[in-house]
N, C-alpha and C. Protein backbone atom coordinates (compact mmCIF):
# COMPACT_ATOMS: atom_id res chain seq x y z
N UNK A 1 0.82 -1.19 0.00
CA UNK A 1 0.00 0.00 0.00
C UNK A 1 0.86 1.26 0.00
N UNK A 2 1.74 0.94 0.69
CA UNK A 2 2.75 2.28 0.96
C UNK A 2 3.31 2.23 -0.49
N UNK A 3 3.66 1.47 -1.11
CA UNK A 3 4.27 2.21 -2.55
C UNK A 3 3.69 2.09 -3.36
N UNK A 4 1.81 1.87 -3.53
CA UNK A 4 1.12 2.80 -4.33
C UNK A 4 0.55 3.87 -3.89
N UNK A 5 0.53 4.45 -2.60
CA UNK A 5 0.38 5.67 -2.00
C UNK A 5 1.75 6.91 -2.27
N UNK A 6 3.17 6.18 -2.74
CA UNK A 6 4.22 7.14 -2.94
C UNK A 6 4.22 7.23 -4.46
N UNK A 7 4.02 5.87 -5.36
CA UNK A 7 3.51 6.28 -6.70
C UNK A 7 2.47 6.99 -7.04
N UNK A 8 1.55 7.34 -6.45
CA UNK A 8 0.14 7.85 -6.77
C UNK A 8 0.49 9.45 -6.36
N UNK A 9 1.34 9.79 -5.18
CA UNK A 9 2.06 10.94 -4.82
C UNK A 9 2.74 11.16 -6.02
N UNK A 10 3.78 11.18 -6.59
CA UNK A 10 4.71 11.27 -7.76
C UNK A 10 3.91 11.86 -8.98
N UNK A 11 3.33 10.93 -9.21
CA UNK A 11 2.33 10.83 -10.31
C UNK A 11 1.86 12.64 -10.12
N UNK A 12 0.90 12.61 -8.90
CA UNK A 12 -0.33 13.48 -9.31
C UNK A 12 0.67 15.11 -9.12
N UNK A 13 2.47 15.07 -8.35
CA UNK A 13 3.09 15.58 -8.35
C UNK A 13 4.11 16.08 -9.86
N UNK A 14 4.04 15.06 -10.16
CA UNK A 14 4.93 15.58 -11.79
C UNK A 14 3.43 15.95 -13.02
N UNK A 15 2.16 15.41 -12.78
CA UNK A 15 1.51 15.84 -13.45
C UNK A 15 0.91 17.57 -13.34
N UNK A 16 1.21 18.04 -11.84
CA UNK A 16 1.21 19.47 -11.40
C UNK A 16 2.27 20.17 -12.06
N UNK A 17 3.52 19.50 -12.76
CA UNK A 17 4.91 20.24 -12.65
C UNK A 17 5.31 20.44 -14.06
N UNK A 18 4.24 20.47 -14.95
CA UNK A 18 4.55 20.38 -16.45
C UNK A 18 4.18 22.12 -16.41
N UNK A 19 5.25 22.37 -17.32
CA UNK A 19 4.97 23.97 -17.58
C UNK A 19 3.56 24.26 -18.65
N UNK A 20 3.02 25.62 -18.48
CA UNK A 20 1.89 25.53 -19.09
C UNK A 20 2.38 27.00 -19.50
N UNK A 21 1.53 27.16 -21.30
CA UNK A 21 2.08 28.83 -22.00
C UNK A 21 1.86 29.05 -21.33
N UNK A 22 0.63 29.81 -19.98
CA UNK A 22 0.51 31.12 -19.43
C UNK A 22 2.16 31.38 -18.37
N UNK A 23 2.79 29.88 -18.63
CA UNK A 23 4.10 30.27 -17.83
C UNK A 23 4.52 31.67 -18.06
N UNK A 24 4.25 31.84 -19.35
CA UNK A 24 5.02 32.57 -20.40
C UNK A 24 4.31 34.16 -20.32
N UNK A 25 3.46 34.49 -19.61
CA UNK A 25 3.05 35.96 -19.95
C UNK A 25 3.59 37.08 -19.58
N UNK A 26 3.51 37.71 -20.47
CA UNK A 26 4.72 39.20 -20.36
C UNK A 26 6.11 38.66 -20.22
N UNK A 27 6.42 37.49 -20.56
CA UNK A 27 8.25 36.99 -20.57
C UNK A 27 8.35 37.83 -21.93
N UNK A 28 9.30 38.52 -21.76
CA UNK A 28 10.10 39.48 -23.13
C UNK A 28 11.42 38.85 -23.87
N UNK A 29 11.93 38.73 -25.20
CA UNK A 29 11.17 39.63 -26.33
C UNK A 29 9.98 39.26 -26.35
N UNK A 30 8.87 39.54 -27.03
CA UNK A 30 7.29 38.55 -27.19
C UNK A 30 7.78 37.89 -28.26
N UNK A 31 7.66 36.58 -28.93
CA UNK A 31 8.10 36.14 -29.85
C UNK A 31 6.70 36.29 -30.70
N UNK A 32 7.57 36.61 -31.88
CA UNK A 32 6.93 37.26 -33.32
C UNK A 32 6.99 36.04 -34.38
N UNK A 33 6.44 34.39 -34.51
CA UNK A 33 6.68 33.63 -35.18
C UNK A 33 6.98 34.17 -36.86
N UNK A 34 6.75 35.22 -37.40
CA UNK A 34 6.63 36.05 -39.06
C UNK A 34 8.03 36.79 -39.04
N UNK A 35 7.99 37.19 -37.85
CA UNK A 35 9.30 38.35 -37.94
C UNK A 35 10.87 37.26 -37.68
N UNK A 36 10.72 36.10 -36.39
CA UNK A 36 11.85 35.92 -36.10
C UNK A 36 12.15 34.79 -37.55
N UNK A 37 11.18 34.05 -38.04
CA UNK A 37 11.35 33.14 -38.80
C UNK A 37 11.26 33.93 -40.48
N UNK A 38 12.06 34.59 -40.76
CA UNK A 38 11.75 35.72 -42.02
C UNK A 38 13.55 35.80 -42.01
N UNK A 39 14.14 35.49 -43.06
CA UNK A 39 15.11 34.96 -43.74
C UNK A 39 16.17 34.37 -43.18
N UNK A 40 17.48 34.55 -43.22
CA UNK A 40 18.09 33.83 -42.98
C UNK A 40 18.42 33.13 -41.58
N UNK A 41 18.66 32.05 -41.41
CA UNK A 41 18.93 31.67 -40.17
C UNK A 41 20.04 29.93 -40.25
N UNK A 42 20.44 30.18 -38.52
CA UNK A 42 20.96 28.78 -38.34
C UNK A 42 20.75 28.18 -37.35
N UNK A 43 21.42 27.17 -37.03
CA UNK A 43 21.17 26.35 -35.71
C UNK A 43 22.05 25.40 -35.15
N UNK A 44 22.05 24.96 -34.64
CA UNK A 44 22.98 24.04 -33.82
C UNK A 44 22.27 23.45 -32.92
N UNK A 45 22.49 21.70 -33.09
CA UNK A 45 21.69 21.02 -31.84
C UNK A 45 22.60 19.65 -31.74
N UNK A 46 21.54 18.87 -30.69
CA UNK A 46 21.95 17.58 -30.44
C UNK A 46 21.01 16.41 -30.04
N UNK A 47 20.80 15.44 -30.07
CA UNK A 47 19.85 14.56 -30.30
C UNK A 47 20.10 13.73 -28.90
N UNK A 48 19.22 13.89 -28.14
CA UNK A 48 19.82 12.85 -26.37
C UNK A 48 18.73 11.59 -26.78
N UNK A 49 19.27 10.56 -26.45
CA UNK A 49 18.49 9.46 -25.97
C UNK A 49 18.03 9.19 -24.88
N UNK A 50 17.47 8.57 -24.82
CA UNK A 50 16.65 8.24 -22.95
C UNK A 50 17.34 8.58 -22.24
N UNK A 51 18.54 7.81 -22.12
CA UNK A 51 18.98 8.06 -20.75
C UNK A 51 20.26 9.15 -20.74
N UNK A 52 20.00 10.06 -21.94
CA UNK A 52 20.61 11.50 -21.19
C UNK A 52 21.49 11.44 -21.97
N UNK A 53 22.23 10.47 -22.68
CA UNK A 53 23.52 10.81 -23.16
C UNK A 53 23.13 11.14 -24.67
N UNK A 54 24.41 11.96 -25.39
CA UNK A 54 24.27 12.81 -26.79
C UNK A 54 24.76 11.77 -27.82
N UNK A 55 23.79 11.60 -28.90
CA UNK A 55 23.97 10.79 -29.41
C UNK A 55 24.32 11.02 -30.67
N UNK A 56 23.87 12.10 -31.34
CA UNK A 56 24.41 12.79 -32.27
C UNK A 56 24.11 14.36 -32.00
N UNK A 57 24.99 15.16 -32.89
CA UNK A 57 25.13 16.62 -33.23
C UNK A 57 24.54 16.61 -34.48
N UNK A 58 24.14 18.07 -34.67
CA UNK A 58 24.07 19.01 -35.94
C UNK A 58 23.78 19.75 -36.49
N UNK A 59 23.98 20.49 -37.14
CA UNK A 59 23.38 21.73 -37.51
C UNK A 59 22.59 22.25 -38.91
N UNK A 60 21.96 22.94 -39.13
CA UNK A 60 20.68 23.48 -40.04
C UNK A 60 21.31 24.83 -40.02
N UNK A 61 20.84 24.93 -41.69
CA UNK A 61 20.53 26.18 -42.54
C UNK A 61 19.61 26.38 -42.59
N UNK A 62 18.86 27.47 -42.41
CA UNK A 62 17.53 27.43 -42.68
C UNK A 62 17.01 29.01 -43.54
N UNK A 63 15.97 28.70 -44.17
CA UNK A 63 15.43 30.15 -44.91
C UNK A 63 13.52 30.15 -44.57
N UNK A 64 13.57 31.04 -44.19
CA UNK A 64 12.34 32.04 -44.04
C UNK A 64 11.30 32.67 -44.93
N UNK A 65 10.27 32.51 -45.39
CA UNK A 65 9.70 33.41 -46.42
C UNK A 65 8.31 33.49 -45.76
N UNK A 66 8.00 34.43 -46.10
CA UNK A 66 6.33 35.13 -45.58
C UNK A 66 5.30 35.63 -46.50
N UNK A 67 3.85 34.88 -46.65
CA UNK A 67 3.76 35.83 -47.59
C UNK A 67 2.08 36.12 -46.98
N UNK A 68 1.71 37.39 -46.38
CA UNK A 68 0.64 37.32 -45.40
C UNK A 68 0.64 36.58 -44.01
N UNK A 69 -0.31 35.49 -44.04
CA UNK A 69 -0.37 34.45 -42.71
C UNK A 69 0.45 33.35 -43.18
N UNK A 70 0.71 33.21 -44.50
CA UNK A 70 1.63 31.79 -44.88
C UNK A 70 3.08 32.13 -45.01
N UNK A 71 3.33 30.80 -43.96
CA UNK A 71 4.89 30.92 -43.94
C UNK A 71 5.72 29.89 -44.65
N UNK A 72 6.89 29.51 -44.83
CA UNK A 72 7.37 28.85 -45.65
C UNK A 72 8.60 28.42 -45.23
N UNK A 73 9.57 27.94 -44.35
CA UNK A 73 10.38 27.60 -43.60
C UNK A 73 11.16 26.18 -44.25
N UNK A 74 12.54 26.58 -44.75
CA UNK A 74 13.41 25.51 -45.24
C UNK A 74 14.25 24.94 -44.42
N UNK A 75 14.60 24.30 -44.27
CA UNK A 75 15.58 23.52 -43.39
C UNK A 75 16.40 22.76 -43.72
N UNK A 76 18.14 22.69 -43.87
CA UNK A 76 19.05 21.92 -44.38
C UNK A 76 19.46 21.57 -43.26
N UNK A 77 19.99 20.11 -42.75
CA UNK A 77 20.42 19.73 -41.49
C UNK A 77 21.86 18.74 -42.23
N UNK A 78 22.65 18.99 -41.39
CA UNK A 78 24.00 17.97 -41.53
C UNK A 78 24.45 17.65 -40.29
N UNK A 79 23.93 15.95 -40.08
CA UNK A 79 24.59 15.23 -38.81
C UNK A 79 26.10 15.01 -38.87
N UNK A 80 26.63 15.30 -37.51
CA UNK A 80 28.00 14.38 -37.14
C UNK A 80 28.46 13.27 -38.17
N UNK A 81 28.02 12.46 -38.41
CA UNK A 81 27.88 11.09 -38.96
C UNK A 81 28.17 11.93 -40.60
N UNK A 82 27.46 12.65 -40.93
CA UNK A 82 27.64 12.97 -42.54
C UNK A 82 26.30 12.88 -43.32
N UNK A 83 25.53 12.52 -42.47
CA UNK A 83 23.34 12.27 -42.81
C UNK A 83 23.17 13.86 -43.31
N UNK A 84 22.76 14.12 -44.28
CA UNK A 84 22.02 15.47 -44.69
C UNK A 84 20.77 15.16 -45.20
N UNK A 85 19.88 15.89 -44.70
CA UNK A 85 18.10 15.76 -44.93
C UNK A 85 17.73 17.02 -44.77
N UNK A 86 16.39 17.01 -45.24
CA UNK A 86 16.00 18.70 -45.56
C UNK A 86 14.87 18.36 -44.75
N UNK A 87 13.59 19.66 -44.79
CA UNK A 87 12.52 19.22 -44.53
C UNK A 87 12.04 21.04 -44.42
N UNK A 88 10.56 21.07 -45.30
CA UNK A 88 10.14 22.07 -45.87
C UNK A 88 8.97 22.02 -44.93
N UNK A 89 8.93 23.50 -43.79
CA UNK A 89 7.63 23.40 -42.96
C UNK A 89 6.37 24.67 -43.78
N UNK A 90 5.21 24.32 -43.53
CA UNK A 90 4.53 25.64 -44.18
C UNK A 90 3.69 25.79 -43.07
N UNK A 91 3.61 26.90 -42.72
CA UNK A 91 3.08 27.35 -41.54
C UNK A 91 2.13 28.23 -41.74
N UNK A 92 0.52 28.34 -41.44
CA UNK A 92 -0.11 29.34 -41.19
C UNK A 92 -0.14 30.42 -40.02
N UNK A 93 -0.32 31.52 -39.87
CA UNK A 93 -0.68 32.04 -38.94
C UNK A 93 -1.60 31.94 -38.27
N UNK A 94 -2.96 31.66 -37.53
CA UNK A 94 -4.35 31.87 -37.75
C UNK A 94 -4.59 32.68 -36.72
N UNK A 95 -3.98 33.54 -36.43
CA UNK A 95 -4.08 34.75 -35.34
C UNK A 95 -3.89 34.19 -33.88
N UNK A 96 -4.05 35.30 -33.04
CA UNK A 96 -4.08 35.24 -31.86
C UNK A 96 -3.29 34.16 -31.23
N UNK A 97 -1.98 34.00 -31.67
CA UNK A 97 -1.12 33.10 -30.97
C UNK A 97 -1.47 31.71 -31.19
N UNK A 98 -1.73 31.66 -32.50
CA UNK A 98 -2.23 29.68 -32.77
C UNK A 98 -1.69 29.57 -34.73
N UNK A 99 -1.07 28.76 -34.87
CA UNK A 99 -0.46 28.14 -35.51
C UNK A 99 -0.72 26.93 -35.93
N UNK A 100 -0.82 26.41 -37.44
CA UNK A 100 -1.13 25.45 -37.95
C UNK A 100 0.38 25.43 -38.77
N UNK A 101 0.97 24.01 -38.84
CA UNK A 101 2.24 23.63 -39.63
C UNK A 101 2.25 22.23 -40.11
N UNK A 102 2.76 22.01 -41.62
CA UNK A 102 3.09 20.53 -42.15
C UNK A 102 4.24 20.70 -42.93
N UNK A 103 4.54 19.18 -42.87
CA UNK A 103 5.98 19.04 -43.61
C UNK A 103 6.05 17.59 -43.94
N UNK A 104 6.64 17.50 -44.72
CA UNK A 104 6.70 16.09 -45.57
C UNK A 104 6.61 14.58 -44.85
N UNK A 105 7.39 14.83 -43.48
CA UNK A 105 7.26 13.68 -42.52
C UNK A 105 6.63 13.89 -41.01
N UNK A 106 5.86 15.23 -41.14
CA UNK A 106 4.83 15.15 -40.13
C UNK A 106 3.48 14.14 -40.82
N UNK A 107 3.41 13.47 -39.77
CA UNK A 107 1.91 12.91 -40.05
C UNK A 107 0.54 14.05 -39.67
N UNK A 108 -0.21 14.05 -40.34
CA UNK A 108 -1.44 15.16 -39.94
C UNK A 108 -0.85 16.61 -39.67
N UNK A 109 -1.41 17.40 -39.13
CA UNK A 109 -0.76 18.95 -38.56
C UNK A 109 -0.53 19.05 -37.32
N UNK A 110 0.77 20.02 -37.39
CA UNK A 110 1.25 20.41 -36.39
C UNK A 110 0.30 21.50 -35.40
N UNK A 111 0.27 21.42 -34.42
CA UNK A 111 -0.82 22.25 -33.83
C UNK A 111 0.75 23.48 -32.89
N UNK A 112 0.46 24.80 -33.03
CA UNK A 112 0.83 25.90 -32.53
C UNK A 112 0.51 26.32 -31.59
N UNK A 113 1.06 27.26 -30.28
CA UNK A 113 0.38 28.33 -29.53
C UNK A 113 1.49 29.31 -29.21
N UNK A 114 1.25 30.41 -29.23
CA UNK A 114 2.41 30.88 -28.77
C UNK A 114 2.07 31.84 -27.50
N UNK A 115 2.89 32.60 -26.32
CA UNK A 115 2.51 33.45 -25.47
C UNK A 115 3.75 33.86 -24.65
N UNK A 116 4.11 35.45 -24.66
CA UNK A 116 5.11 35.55 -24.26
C UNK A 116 6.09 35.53 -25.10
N UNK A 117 6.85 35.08 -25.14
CA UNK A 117 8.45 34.50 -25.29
C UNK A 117 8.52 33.26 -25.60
N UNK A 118 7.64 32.04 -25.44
CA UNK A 118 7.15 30.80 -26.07
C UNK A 118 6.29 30.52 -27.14
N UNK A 119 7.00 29.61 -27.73
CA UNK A 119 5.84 28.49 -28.76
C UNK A 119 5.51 27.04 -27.69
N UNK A 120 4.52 26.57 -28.24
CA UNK A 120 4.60 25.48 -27.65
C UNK A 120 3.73 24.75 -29.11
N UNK A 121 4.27 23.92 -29.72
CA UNK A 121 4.13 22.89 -31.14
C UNK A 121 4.22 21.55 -30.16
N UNK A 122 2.79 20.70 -30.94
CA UNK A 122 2.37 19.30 -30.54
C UNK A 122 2.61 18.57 -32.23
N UNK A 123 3.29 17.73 -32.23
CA UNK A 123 2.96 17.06 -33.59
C UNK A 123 3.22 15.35 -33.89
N UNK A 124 2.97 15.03 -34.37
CA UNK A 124 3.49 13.56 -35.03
C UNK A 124 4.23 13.60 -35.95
N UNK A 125 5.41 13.00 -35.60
CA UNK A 125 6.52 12.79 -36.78
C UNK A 125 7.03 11.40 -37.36
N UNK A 126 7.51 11.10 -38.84
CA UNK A 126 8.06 10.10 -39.08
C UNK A 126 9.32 9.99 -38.96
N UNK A 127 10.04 9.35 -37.93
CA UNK A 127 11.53 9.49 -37.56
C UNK A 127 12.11 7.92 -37.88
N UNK A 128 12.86 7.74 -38.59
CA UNK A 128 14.23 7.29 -39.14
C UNK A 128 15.06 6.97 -38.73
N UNK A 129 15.62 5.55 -37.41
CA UNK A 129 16.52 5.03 -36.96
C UNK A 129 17.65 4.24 -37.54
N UNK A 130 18.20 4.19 -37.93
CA UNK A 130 19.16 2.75 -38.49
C UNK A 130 18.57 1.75 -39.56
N UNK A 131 17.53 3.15 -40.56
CA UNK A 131 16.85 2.57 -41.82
C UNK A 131 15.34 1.97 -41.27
N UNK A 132 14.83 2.05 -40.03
CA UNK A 132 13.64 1.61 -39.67
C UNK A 132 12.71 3.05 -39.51
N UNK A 133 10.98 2.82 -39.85
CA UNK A 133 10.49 4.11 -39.62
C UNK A 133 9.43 4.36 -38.32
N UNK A 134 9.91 5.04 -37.30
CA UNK A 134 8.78 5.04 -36.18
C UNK A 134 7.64 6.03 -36.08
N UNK A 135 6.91 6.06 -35.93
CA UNK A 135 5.96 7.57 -35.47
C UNK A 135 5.89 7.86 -33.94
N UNK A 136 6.38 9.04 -34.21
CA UNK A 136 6.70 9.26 -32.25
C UNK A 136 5.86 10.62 -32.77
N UNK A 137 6.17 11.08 -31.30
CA UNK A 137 4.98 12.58 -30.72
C UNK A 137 6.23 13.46 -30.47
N UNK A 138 6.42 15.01 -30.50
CA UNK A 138 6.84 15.83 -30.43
C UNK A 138 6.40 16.30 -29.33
N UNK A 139 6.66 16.69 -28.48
CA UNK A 139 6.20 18.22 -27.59
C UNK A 139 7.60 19.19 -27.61
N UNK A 140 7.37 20.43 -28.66
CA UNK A 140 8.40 20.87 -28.70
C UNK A 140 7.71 22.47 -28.29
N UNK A 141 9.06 23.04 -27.43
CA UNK A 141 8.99 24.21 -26.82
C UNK A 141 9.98 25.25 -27.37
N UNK A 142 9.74 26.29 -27.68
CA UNK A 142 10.93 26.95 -28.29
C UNK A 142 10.40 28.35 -27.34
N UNK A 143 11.76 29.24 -27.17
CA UNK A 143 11.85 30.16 -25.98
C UNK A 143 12.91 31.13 -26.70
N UNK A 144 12.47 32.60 -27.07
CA UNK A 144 12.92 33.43 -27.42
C UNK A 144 14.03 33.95 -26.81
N UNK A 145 15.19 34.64 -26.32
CA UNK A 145 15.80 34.57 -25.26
C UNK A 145 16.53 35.89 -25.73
N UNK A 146 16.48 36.06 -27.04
CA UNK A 146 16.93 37.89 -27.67
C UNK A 146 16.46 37.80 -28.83
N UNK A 147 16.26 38.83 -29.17
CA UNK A 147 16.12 39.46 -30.65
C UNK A 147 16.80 39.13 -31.64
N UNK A 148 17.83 37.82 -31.34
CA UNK A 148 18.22 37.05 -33.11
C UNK A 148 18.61 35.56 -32.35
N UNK A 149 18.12 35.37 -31.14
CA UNK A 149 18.35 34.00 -30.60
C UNK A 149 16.70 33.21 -30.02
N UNK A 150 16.83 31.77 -30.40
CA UNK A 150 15.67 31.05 -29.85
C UNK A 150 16.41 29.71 -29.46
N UNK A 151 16.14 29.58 -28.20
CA UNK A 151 16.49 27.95 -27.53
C UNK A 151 15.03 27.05 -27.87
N UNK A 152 15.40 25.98 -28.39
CA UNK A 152 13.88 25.20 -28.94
C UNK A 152 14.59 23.26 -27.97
N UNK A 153 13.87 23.09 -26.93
CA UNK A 153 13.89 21.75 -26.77
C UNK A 153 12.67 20.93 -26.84
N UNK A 154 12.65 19.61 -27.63
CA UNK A 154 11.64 18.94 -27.95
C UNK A 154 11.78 17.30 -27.32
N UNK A 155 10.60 17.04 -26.49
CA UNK A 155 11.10 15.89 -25.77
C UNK A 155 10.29 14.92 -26.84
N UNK A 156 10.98 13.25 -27.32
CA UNK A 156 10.40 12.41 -28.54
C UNK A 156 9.59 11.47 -27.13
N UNK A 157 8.30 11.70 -28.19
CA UNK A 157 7.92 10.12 -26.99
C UNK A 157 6.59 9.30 -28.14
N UNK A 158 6.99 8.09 -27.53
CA UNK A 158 6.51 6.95 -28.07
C UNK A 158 5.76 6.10 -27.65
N UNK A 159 4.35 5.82 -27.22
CA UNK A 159 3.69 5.13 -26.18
C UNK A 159 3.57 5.41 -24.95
N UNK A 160 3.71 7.00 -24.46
CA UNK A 160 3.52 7.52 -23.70
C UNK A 160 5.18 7.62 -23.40
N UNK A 161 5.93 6.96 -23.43
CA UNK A 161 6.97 7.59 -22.73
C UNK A 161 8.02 8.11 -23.17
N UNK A 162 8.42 9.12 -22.50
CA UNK A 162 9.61 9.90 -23.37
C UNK A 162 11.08 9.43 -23.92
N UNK A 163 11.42 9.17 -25.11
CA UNK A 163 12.48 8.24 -25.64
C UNK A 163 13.83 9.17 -26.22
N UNK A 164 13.41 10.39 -26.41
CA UNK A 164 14.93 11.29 -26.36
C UNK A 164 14.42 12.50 -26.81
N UNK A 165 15.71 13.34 -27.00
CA UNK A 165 15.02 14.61 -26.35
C UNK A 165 16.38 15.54 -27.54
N UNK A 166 15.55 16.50 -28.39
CA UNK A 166 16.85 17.56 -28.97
C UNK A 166 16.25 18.77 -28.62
N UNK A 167 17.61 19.36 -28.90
CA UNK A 167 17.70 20.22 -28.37
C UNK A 167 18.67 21.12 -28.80
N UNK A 168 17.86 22.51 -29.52
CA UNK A 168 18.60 23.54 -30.69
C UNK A 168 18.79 24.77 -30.22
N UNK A 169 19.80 25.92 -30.82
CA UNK A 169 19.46 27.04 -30.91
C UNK A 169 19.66 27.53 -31.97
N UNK A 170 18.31 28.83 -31.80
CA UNK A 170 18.58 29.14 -33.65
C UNK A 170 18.98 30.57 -33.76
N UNK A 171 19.76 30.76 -34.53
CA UNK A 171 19.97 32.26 -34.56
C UNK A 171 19.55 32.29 -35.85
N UNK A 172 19.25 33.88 -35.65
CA UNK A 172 18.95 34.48 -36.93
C UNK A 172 20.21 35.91 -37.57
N UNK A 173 20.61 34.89 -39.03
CA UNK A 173 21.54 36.09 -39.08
C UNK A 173 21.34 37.74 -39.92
N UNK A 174 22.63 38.15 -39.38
CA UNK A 174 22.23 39.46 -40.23
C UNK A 174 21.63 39.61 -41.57
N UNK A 175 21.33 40.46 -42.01
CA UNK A 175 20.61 40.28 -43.28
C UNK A 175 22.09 41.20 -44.13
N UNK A 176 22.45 40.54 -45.45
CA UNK A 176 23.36 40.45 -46.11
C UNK A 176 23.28 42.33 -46.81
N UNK A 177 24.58 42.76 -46.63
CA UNK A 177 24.16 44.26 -47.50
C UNK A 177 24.03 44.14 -48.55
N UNK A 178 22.93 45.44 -49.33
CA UNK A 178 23.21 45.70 -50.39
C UNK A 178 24.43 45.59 -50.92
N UNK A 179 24.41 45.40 -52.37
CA UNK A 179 25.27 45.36 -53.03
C UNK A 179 25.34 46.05 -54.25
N UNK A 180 24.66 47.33 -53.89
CA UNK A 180 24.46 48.56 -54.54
C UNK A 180 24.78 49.59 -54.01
N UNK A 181 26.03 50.01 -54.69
CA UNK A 181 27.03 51.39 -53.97
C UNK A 181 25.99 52.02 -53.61
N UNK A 182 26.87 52.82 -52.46
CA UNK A 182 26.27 53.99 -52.04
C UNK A 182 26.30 55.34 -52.78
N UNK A 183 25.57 56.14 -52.71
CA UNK A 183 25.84 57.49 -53.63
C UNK A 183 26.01 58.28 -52.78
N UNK A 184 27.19 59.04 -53.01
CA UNK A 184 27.63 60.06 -51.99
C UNK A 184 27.48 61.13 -52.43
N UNK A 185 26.86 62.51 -51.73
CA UNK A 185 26.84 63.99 -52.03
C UNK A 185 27.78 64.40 -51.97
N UNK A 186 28.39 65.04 -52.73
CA UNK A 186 29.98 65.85 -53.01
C UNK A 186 29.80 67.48 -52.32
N UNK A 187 29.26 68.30 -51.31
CA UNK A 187 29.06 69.41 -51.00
C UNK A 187 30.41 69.98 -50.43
């Protein structure tokens, strides 16, 4: 009895301890999903397995385009290992901090919210082990943290339980100068 009275404690204790958006209100910058995801950008991450350790690295190119509420988000990734895969997200806006997104190996749509300084994206993905294909669940969180930086960690889970966990940051870079002299007044 005593250790389904300390499991049943745990339980109704870690189910209190999951962060929820309103974590997020008035956390500054406000994240602008149109503005921060609007051209160039990169990233850097790493892929943890269950039990914590890094299993691979890598990093993404990515490009931005907007056109109204539709967004258009490219993604070039190159693993440690030498794996390069793309994956093309299209994102609606639909106001008020909610977001609709698909991409070639999401199953169904990605569901959005944003508030504050957070996204919070629910989705189903087709993920790719050692040539086998699984469908796991996303809960991915991404957290604005400046005006050309976003920390995004996404825990993978599979039958309820969580099976590994990446974890990116993306910057966004400068935007490239003209390359149309300047004209100078001679006074």
């Amino acid at each position: 009895m005593r250790i389904f009275a300390l499991l049943l404690t745990s339980l109704l204790l870690f189910a209190c301890s999951s962060q929820q958006l309103s974590d997020y209100d008035n956390k500054q910058p406000q994240l602008d999903l149109q503005q921060f995801f609007t051209g160039e950008l990169e990233a850097a991450g790493v892929v943890i397995d269950r039990s914590g350790v890094v299993t691979r690295t890598f990093t993404v190119e990515l490009l931005g385009t907007w056109q109204d509420n539709q967004g258009v988000l490219e993604e070039w990734f190159v693993f440690d290992d030498g794996e390069k895969t793309t994956r093309t997200w299209r994102i609606t806006d639909l106001g008020n901090g909610q977001y609709t997104g698909t991409a070639g190996d999401i199953i169904g749509t990605a569901q959005g919210r944003s508030n504050g300084n957070a996204l919070h994206w629910v989705y189903d993905l087709v993920l790719t082990v050692d040539g086998t294909e699984y469908e796991v669940k996303f809960d991915d969180w991404m957290y604005q943290v400046s005006e050309r930086e976003i920390i995004n960690r996404s825990k993978i889970v599979k039958w309820g339980f969580e099976v590994g966990e990446v974890i990116l940051s993306i910057r966004k870079l400068d935007p490239k100068p003209s390359l149309q002299p300047s004209v100078m007044n001679d006074n």
